[in-house]
C-alpha atoms as a PDB file:
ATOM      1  CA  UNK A   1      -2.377  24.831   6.807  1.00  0.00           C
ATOM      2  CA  UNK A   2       0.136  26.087   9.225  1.00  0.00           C
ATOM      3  CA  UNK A   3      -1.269  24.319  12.453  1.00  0.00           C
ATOM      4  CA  UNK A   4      -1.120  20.935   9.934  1.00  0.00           C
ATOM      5  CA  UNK A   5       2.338  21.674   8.769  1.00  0.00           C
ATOM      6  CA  UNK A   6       3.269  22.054  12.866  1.00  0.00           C
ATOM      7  CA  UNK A   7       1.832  19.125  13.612  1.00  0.00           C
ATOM      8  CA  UNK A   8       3.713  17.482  10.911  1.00  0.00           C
ATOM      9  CA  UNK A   9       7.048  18.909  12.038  1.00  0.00           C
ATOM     10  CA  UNK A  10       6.326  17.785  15.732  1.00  0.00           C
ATOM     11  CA  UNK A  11       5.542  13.789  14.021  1.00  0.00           C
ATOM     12  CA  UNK A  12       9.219  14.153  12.459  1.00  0.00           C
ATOM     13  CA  UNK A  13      11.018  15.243  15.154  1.00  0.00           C
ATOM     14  CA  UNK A  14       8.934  12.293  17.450  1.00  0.00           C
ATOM     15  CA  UNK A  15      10.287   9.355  14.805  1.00  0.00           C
ATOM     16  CA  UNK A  16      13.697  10.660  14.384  1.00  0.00           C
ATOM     17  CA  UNK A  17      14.201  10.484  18.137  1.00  0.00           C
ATOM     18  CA  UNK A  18      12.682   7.240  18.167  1.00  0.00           C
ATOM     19  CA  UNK A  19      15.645   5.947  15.570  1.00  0.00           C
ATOM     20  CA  UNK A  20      12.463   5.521  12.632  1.00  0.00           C
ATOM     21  CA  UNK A  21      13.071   8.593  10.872  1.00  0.00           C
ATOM     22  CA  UNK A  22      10.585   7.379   8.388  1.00  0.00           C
ATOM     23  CA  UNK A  23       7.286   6.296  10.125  1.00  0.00           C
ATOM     24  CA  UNK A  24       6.072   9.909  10.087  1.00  0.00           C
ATOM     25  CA  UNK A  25       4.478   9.212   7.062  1.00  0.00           C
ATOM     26  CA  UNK A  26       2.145   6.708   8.560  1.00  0.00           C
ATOM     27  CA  UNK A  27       1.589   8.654  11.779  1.00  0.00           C
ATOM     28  CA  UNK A  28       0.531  11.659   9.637  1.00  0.00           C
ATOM     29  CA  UNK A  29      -1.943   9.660   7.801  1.00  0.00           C
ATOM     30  CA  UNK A  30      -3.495   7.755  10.627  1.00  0.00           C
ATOM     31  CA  UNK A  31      -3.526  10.775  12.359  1.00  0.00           C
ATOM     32  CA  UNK A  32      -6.201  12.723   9.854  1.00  0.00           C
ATOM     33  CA  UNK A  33      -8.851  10.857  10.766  1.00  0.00           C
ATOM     34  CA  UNK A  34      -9.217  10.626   6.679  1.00  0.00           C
ATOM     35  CA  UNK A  35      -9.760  14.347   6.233  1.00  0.00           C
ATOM     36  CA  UNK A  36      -7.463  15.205   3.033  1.00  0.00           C
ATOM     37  CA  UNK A  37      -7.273  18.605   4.216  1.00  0.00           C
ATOM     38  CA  UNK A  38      -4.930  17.300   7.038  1.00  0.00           C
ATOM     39  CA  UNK A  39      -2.406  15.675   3.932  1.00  0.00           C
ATOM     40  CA  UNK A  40      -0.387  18.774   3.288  1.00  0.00           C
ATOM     41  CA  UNK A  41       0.913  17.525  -0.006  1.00  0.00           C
ATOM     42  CA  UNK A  42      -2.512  16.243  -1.019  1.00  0.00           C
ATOM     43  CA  UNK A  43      -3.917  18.220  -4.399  1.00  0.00           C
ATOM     44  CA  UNK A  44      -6.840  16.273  -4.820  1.00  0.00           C
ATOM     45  CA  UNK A  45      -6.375  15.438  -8.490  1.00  0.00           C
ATOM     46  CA  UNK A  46      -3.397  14.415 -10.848  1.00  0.00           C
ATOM     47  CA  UNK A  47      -0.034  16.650 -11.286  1.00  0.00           C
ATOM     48  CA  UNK A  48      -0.684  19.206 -13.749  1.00  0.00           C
ATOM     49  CA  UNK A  49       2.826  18.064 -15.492  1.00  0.00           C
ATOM     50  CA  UNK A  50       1.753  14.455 -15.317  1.00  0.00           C
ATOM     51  CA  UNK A  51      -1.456  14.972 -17.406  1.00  0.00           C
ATOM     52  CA  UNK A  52       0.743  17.488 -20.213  1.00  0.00           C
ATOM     53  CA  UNK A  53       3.112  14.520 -20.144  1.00  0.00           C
ATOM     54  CA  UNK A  54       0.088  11.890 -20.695  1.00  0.00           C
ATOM     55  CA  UNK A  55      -1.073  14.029 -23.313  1.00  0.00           C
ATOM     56  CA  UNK A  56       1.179  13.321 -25.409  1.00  0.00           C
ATOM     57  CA  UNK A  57       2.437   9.569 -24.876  1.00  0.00           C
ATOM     58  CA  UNK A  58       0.000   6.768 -25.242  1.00  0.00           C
ATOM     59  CA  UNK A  59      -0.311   4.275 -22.261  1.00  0.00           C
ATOM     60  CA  UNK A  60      -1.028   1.066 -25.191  1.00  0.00           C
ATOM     61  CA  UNK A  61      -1.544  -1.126 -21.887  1.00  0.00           C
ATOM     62  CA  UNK A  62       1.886  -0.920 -21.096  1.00  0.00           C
ATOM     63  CA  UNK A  63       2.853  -1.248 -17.599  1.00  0.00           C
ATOM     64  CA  UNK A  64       3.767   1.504 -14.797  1.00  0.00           C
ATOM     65  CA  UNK A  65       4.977   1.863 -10.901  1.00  0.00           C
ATOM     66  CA  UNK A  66       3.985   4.730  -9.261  1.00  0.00           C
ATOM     67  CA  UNK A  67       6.230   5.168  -5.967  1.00  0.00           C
ATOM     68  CA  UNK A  68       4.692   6.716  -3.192  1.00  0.00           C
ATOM     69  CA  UNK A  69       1.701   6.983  -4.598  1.00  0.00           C
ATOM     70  CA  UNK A  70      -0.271   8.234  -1.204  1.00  0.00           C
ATOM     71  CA  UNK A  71      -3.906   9.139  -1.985  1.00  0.00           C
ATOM     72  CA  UNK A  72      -3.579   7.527  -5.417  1.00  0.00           C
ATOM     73  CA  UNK A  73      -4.550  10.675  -7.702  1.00  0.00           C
ATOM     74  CA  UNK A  74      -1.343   9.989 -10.130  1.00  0.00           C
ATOM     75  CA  UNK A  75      -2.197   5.972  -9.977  1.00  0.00           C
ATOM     76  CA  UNK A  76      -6.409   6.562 -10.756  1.00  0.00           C
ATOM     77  CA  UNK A  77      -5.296   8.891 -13.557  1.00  0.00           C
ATOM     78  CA  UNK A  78      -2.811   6.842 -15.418  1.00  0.00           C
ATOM     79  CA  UNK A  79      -5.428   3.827 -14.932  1.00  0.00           C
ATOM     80  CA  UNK A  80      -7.926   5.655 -16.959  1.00  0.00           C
ATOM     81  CA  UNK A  81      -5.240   6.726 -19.579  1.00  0.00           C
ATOM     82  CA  UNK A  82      -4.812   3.013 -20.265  1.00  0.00           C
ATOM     83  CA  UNK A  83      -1.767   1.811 -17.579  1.00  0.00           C
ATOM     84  CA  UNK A  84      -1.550  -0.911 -16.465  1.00  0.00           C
ATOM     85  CA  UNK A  85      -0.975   0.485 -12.667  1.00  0.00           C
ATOM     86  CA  UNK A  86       0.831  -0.651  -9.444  1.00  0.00           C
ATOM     87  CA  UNK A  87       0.959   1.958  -6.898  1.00  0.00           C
ATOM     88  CA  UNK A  88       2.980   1.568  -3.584  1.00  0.00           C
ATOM     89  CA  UNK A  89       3.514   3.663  -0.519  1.00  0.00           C
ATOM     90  CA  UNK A  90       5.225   3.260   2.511  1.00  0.00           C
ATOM     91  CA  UNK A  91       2.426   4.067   4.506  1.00  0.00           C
ATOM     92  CA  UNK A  92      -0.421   1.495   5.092  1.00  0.00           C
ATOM     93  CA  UNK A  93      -3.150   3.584   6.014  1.00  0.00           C
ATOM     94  CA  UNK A  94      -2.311   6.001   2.652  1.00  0.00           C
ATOM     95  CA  UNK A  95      -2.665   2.493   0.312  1.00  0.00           C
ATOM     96  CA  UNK A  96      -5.457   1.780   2.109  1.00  0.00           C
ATOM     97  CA  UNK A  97      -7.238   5.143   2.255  1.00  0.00           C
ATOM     98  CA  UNK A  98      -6.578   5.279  -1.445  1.00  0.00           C
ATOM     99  CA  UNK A  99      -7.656   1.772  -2.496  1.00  0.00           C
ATOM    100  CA  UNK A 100     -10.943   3.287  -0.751  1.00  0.00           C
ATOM    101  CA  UNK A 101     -11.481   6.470  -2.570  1.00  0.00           C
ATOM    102  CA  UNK A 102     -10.596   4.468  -6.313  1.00  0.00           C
ATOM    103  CA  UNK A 103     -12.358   1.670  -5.802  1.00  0.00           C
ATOM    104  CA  UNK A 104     -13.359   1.366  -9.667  1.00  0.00           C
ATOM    105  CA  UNK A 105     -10.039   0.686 -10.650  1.00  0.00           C
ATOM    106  CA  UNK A 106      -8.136  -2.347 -10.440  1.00  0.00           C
ATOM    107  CA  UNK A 107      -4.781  -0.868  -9.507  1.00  0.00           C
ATOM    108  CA  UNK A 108      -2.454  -3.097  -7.847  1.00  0.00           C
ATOM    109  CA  UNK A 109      -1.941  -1.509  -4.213  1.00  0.00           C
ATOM    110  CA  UNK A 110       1.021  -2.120  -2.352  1.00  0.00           C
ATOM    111  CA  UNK A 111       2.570  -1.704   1.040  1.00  0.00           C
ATOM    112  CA  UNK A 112       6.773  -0.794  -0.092  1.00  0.00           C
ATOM    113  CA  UNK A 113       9.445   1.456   0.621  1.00  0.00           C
ATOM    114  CA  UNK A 114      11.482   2.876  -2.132  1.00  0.00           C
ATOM    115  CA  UNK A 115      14.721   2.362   0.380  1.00  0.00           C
ATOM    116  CA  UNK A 116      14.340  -1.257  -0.294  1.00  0.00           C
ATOM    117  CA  UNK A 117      12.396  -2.384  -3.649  1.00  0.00           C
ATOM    118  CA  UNK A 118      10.941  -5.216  -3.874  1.00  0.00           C
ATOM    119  CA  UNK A 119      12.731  -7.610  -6.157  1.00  0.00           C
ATOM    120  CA  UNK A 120      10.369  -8.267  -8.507  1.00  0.00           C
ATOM    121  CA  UNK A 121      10.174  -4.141  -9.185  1.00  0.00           C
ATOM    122  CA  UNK A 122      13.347  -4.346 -10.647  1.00  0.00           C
ATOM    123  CA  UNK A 123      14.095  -4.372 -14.740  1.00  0.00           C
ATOM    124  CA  UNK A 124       9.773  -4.648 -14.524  1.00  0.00           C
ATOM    125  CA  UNK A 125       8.254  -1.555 -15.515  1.00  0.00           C
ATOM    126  CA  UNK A 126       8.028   0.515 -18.836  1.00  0.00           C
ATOM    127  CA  UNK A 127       7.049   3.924 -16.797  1.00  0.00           C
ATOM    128  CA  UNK A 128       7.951   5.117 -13.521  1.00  0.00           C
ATOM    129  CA  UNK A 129       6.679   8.088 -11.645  1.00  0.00           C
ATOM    130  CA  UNK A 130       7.327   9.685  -9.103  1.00  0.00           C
ATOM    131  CA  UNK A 131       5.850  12.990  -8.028  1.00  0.00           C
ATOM    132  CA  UNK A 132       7.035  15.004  -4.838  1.00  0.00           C
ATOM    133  CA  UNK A 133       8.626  11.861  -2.934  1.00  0.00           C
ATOM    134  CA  UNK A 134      12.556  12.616  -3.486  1.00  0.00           C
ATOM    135  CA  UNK A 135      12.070  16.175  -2.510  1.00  0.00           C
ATOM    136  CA  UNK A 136       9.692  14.618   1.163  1.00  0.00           C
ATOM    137  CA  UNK A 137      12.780  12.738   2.068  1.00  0.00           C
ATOM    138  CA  UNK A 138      15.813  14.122   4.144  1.00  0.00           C
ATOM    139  CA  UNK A 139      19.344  13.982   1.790  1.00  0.00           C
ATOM    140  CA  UNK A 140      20.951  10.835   3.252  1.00  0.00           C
ATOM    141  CA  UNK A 141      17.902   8.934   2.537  1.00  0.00           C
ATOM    142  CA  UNK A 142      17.007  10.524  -0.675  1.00  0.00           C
ATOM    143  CA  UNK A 143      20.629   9.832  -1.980  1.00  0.00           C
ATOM    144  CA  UNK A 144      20.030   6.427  -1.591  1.00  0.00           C
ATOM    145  CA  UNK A 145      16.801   5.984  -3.080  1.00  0.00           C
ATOM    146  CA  UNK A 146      17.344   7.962  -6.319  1.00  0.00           C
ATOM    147  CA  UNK A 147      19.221   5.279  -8.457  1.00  0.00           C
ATOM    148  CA  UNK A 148      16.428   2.580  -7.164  1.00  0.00           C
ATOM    149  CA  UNK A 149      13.959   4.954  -9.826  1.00  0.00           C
ATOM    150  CA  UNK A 150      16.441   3.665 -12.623  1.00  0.00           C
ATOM    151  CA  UNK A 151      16.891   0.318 -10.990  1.00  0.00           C
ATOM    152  CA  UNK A 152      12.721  -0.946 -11.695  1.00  0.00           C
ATOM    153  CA  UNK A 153      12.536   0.012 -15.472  1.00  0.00           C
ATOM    154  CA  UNK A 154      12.421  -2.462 -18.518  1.00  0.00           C
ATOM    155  CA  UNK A 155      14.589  -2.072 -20.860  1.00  0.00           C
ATOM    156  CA  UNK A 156      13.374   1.222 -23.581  1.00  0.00           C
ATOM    157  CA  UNK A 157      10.856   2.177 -20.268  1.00  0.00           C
ATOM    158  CA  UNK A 158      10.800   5.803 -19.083  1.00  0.00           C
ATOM    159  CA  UNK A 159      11.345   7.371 -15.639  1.00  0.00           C
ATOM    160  CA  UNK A 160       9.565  10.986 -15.020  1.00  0.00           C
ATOM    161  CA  UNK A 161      10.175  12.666 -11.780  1.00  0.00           C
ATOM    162  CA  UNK A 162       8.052  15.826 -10.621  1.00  0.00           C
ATOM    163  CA  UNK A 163       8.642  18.216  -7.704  1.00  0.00           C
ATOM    164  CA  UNK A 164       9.886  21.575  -5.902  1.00  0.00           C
ATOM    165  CA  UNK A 165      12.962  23.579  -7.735  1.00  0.00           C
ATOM    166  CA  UNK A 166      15.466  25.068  -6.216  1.00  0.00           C
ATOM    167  CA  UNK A 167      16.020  28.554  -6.212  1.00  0.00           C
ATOM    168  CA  UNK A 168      17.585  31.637  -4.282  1.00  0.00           C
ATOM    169  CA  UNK A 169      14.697  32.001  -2.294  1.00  0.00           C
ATOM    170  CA  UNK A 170      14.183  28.312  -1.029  1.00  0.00           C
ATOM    171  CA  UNK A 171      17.799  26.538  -1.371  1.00  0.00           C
ATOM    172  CA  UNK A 172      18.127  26.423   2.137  1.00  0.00           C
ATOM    173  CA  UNK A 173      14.413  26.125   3.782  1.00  0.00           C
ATOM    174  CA  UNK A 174      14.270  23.146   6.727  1.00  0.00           C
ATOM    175  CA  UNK A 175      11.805  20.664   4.996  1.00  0.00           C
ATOM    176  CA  UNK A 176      10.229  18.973   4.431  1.00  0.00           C
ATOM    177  CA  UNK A 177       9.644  19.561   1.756  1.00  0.00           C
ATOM    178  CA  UNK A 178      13.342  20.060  -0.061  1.00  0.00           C
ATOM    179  CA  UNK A 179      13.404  22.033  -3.139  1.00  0.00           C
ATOM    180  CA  UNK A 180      15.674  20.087  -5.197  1.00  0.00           C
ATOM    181  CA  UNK A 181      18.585  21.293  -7.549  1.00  0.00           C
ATOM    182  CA  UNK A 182      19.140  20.811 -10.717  1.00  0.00           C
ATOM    183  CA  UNK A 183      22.352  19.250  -9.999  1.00  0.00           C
ATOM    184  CA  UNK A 184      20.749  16.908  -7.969  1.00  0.00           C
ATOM    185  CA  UNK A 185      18.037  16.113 -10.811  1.00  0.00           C
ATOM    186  CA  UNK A 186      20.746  15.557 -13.385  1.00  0.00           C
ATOM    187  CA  UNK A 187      22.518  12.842 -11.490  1.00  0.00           C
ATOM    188  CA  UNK A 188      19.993  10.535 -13.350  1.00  0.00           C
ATOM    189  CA  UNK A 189      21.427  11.407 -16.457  1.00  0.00           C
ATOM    190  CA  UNK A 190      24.514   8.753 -15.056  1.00  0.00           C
ATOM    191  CA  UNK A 191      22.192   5.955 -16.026  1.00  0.00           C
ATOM    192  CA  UNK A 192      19.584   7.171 -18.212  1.00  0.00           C
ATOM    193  CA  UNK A 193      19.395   9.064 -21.351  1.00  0.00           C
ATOM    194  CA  UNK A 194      17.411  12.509 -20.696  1.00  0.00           C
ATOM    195  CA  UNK A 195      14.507  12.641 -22.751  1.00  0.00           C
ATOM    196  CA  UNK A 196      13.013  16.337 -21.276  1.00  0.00           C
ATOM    197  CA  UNK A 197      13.963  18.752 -18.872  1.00  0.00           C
ATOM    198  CA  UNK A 198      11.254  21.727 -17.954  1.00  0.00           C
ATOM    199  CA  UNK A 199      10.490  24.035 -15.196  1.00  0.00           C
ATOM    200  CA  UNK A 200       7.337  26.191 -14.616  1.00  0.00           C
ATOM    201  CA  UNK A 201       5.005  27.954 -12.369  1.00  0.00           C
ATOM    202  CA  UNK A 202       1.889  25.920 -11.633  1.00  0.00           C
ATOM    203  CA  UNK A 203      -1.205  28.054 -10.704  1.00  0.00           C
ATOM    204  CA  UNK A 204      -1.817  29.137  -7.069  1.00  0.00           C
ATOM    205  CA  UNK A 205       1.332  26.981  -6.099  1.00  0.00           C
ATOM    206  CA  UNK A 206       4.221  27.852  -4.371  1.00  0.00           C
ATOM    207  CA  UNK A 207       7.304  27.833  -6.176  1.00  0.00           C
ATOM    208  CA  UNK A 208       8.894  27.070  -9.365  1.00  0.00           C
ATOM    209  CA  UNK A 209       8.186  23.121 -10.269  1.00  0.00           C
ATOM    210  CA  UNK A 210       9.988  20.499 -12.427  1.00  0.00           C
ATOM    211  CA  UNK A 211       9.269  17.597 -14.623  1.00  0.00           C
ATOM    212  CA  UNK A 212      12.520  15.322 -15.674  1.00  0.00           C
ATOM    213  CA  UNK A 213      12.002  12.869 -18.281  1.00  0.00           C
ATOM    214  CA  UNK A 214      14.624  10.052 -18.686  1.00  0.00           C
ATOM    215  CA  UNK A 215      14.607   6.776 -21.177  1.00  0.00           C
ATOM    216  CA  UNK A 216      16.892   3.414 -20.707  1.00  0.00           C
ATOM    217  CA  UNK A 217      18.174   2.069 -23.641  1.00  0.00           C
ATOM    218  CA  UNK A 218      16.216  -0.206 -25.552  1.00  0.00           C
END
């Protein structure tokens, strides 16, 4: 895991020289040769918090966007909860690579950057997810794309975001990825209405993780 998390260092230094401080994503992915084991952030399976959260709200065919979905765990497991699922990443090779490995489903793949929505995201969805993508991104980029979660619910829908906390020990680690604080988090509370805040240890995981919960108003 070390040589992979060099390589993926040397990738982000090559695109922010090149002036795409983005396209590391797809270079990482292309670059595995399709061996998961080279996806550093890959788990092979759905978040842990995703499935307590799932557990205890019914899908009822209602409609979701998961943003940056890469191999598509999150997306496959919400589709067999009863979503109705579009998935989007900004790397090609990742929507394609995981429109191979859940072929079964019927998941709407998609090609999209959460930078720049596309329109017909916005006011759409009754659940959004996203799990580990604010905390990939570096801060000027992230800032931008946090109020574009809020921006693609329906009206009563629900936003959950998942990732890295930030503690003493990590506040100030070069990412990716970037623990995130909880002031940080809470700056969706300026457009949502919190539904659930909660922090844990996951399992043979590093670090303490979060799950946010937010609602717009019916």
């Amino acid at each position: 895991m070390d040589e992979v998390r060099e390589r993926m260092l040397e990738m982000i230094d090559e695109a922010e020289s090149s002036g795409q401080p983005m396209s590391w994503f797809e270079d990482l992915y292309r670059h595995s040769n399709r061996d998961r084991g080279q996806i550093p952030w890959d788990w092979e399976g759905p978040h842990p918090f995703l499935i307590e959260w799932s557990n205890e709200n019914e899908a009822l065919g209602r409609r979701v966007l998961v943003v940056g979905s890469g191999l598509g765990e999150d997306a496959s497991f919400l589709w067999k909860r009863g979503w109705k699922v579009t998935a989007f990443d900004i790397s090609e090779e990742a929507v394609e690579w995981a429109r191979h490995l859940h072929q079964e489903t019927d998941i709407d793949w998609m090609v999209g950057d959460l930078l720049s929505p596309e329109p017909g995201w916005i006011c759409k969805y009754d659940l959004v997810v996203e799990v580990h993508i604010l905390q990939a991104i570096p801060e000027e980029f992230r800032k931008r794309a946090y109020p574009n979660l809020a921006s693609m619910l329906a009206r009563g829908g629900t936003l959950i975001c998942i990732g890295k906390l930030a503690d003493e020990s990590n506040i100030g680690d070069s990412g990716p990825p970037w623990p995130l604080t909880w002031d940080f988090i809470n700056q969706a509370d300026e457009w949502l209405e919190e539904v659930e805040k909660h922090s844990a240890i996951i399992p043979e995981k590093e670090g303490e993780r979060y799950r946010a919960v937010w609602k717009r108003a019916g």
